[in-house]
C-alpha atoms as a PDB file:
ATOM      1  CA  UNK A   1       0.514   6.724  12.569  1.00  0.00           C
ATOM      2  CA  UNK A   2       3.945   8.574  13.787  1.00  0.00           C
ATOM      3  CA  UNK A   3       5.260  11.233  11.639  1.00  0.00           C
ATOM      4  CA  UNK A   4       8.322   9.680  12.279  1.00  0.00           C
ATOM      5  CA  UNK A   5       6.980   6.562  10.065  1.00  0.00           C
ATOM      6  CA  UNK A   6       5.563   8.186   7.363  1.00  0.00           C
ATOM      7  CA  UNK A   7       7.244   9.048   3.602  1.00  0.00           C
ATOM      8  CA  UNK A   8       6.071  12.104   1.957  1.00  0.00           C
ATOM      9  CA  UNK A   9       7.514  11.531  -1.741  1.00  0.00           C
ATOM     10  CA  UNK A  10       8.030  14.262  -4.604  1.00  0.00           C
ATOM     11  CA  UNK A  11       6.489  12.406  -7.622  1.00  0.00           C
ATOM     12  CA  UNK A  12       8.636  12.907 -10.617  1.00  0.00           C
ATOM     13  CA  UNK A  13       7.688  11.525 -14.403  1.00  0.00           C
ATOM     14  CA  UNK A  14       8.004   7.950 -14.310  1.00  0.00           C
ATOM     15  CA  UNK A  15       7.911   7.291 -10.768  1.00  0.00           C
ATOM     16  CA  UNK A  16       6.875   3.999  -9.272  1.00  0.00           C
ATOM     17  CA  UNK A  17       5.736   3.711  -5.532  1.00  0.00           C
ATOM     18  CA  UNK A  18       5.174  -0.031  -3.968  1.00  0.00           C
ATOM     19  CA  UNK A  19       4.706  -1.433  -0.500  1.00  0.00           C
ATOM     20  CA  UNK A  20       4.087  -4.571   1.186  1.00  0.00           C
ATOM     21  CA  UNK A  21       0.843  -4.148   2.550  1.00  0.00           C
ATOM     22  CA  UNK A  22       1.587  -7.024   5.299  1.00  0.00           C
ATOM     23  CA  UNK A  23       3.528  -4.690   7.290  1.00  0.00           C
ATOM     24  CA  UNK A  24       2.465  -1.027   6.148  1.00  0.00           C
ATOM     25  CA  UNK A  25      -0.544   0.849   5.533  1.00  0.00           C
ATOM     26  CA  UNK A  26      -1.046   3.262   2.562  1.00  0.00           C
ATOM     27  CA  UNK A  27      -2.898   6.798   3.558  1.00  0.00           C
ATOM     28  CA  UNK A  28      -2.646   9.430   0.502  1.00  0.00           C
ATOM     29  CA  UNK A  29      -3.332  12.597   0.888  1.00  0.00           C
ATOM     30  CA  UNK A  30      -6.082  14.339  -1.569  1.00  0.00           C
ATOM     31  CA  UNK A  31      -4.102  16.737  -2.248  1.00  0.00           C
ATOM     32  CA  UNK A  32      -2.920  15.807  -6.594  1.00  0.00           C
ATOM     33  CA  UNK A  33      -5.677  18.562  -7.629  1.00  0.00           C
ATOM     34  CA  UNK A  34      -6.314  17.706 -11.433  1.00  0.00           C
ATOM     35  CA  UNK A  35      -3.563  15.245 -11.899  1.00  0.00           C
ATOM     36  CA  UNK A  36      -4.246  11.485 -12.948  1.00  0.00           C
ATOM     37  CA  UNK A  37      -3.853   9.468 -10.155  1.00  0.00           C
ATOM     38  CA  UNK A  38      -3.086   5.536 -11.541  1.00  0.00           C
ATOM     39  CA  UNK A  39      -3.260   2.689  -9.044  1.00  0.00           C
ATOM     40  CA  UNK A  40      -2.822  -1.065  -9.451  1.00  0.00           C
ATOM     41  CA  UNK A  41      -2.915  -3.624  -7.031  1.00  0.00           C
ATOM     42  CA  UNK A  42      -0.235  -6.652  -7.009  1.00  0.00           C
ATOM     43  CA  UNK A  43      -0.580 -10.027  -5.170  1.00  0.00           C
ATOM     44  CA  UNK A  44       1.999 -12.612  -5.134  1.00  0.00           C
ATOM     45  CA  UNK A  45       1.706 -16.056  -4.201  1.00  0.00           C
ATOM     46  CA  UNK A  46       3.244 -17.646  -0.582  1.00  0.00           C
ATOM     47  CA  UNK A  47       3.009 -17.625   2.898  1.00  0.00           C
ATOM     48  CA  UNK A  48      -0.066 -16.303   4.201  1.00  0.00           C
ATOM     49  CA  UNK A  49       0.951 -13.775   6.502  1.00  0.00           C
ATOM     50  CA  UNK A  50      -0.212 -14.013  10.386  1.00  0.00           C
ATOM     51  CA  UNK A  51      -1.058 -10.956  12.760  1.00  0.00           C
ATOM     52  CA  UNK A  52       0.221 -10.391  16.041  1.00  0.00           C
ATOM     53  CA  UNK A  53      -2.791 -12.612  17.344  1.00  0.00           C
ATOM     54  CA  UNK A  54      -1.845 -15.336  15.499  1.00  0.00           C
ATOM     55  CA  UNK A  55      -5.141 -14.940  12.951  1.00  0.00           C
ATOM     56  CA  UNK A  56      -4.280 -15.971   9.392  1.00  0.00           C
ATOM     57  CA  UNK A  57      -4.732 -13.356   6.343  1.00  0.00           C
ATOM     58  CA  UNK A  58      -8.363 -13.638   4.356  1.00  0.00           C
ATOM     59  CA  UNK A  59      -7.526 -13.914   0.656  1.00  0.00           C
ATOM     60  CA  UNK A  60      -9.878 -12.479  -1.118  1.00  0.00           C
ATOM     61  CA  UNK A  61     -10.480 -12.505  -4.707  1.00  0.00           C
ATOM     62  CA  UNK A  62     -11.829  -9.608  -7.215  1.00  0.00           C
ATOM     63  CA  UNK A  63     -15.977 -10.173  -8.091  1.00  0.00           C
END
């Protein structure tokens, strides 16, 4: 990953941080020492999306 597409954000109370996994990737950085860390996962219904290669998404579903 370029630096130059990264985000490094300044959590604040209340903060809310979402992105489209489709065209990102998420990388956090161990680096919250004792503070809770809470993370939920969202999927919406649509379009499957396709990689460069033309290979449909896998949907997966939770055990």
């Amino acid at each position: 990953t370029r630096l130059e597409n990264t985000v490094r954000w300044r959590w604040h109370t209340g903060d809310v941080a979402i992105w489209d996994n489709r065209a990102t990737q998420h990388y956090a950085l161990d680096d919250y020492g004792t503070q809770e860390r809470i993370v939920r996962r969202v999927t919406f219904k649509g379009e499957v999306p396709v990689g460069v290669q033309g290979q449909r998404s896998q949907v997966t579903k939770s055990p």
